[in-house]
Protein backbone atom coordinates (compact mmCIF):
# COMPACT_ATOMS: atom_id res chain seq x y z
CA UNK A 1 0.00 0.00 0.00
CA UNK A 2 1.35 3.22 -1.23
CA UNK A 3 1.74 6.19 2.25
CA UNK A 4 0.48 9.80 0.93
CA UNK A 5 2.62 11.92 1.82
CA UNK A 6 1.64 15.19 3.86
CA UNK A 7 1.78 18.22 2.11
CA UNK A 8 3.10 21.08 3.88
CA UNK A 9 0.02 22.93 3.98
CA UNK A 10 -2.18 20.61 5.45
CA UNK A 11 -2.22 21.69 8.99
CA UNK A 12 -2.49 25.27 7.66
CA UNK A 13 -6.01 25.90 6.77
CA UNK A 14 -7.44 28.81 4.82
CA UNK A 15 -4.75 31.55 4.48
CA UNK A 16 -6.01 35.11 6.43
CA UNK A 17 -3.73 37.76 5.10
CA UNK A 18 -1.17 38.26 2.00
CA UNK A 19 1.36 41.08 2.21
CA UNK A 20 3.20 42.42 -0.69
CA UNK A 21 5.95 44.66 -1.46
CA UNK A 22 8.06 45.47 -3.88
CA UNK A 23 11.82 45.61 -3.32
CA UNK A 24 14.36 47.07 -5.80
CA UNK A 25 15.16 43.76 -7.50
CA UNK A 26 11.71 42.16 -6.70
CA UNK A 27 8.34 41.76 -5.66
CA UNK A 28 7.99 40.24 -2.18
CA UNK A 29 5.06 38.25 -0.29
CA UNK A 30 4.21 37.26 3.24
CA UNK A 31 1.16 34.75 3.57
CA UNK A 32 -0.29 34.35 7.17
CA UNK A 33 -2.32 31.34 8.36
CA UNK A 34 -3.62 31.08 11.66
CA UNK A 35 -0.49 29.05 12.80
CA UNK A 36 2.08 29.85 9.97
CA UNK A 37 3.66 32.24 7.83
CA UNK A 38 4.96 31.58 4.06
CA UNK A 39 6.89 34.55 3.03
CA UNK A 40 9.14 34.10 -0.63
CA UNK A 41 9.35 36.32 -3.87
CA UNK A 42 7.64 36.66 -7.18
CA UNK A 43 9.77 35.02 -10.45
CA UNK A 44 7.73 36.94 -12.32
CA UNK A 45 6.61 40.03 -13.21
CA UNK A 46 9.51 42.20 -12.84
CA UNK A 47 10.24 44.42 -9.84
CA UNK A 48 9.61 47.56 -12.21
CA UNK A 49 6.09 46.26 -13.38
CA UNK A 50 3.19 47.64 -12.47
CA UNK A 51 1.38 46.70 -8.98
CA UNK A 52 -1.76 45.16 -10.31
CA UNK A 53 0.52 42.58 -12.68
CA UNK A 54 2.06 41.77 -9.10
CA UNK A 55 -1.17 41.49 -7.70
CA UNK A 56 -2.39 38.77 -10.78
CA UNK A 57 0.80 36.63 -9.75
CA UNK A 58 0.35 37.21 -6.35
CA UNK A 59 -3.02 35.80 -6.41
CA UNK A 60 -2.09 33.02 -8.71
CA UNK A 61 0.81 31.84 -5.65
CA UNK A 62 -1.77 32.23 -3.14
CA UNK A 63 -4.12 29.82 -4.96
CA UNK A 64 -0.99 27.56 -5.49
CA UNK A 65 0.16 27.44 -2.17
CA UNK A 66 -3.11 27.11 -0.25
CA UNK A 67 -4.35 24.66 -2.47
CA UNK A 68 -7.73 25.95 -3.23
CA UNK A 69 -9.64 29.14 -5.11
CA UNK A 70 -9.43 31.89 -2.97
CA UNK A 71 -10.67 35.93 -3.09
CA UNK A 72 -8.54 38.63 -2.33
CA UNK A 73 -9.52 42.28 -1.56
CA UNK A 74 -6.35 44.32 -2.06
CA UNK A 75 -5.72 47.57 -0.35
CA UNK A 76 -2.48 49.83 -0.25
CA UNK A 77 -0.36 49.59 2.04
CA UNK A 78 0.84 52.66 4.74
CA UNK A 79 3.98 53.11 3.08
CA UNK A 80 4.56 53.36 -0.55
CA UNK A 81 5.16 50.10 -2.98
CA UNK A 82 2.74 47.99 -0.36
CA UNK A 83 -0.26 46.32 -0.60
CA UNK A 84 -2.38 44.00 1.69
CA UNK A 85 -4.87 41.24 0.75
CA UNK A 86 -7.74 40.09 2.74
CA UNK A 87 -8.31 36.91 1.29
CA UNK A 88 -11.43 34.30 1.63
CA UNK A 89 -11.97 30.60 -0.04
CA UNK A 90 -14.19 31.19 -3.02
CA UNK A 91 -17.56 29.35 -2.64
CA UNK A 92 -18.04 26.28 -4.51
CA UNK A 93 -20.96 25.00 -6.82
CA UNK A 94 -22.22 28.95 -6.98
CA UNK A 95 -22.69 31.02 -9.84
CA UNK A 96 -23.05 34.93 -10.26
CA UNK A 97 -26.82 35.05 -10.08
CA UNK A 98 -27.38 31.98 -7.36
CA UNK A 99 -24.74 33.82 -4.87
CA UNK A 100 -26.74 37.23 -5.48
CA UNK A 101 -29.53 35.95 -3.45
């Protein structure tokens, strides 16, 4: 019988928060879970690009390292070349008009 091996993010749940920022030679992010933090850097885009490009990849590593659809409602940060993301798990099985109820 074949184990399956735990993934990392198993015991983390639902991310709460992203943080990003960009540095002179690149973007930078800091994911909080309830128990955890998973901070790293965007390959891509560029640290010169503009924030909502970051934001798009941003979201796409989120998704990636959580392991699910999620929402995130960006605001800027309270010093330039920041941003925070309050991010929720997308509901399943809904479309637009059912979830406008």
């Amino acid at each position: 019988m074949k184990r399956r091996r735990k993934h990392w993010r198993d015991g983390f749940g639902t991310p709460k928060t992203f943080v990003l920022y960009r540095t002179p030679s690149v973007w930078r992010f800091a994911m909080y879970f309830s128990g955890a933090i998973v901070d790293g850097y965007l390959a891509q885009p560029s640290a010169n690009s503009e924030p909502g490009e970051a934001q798009t990849a941003a979201h796409g590593q989120a998704e990636d390292l959580a392991g699910r659809p999620l929402t995130i409602a960006w605001e800027a940060g309270h010093e330039p070349g920041w941003w925070t993301g309050t991010i929720t798990t997308k509901p399943m099985g809904l479309t637009p008009s059912s979830a406008a109820g």
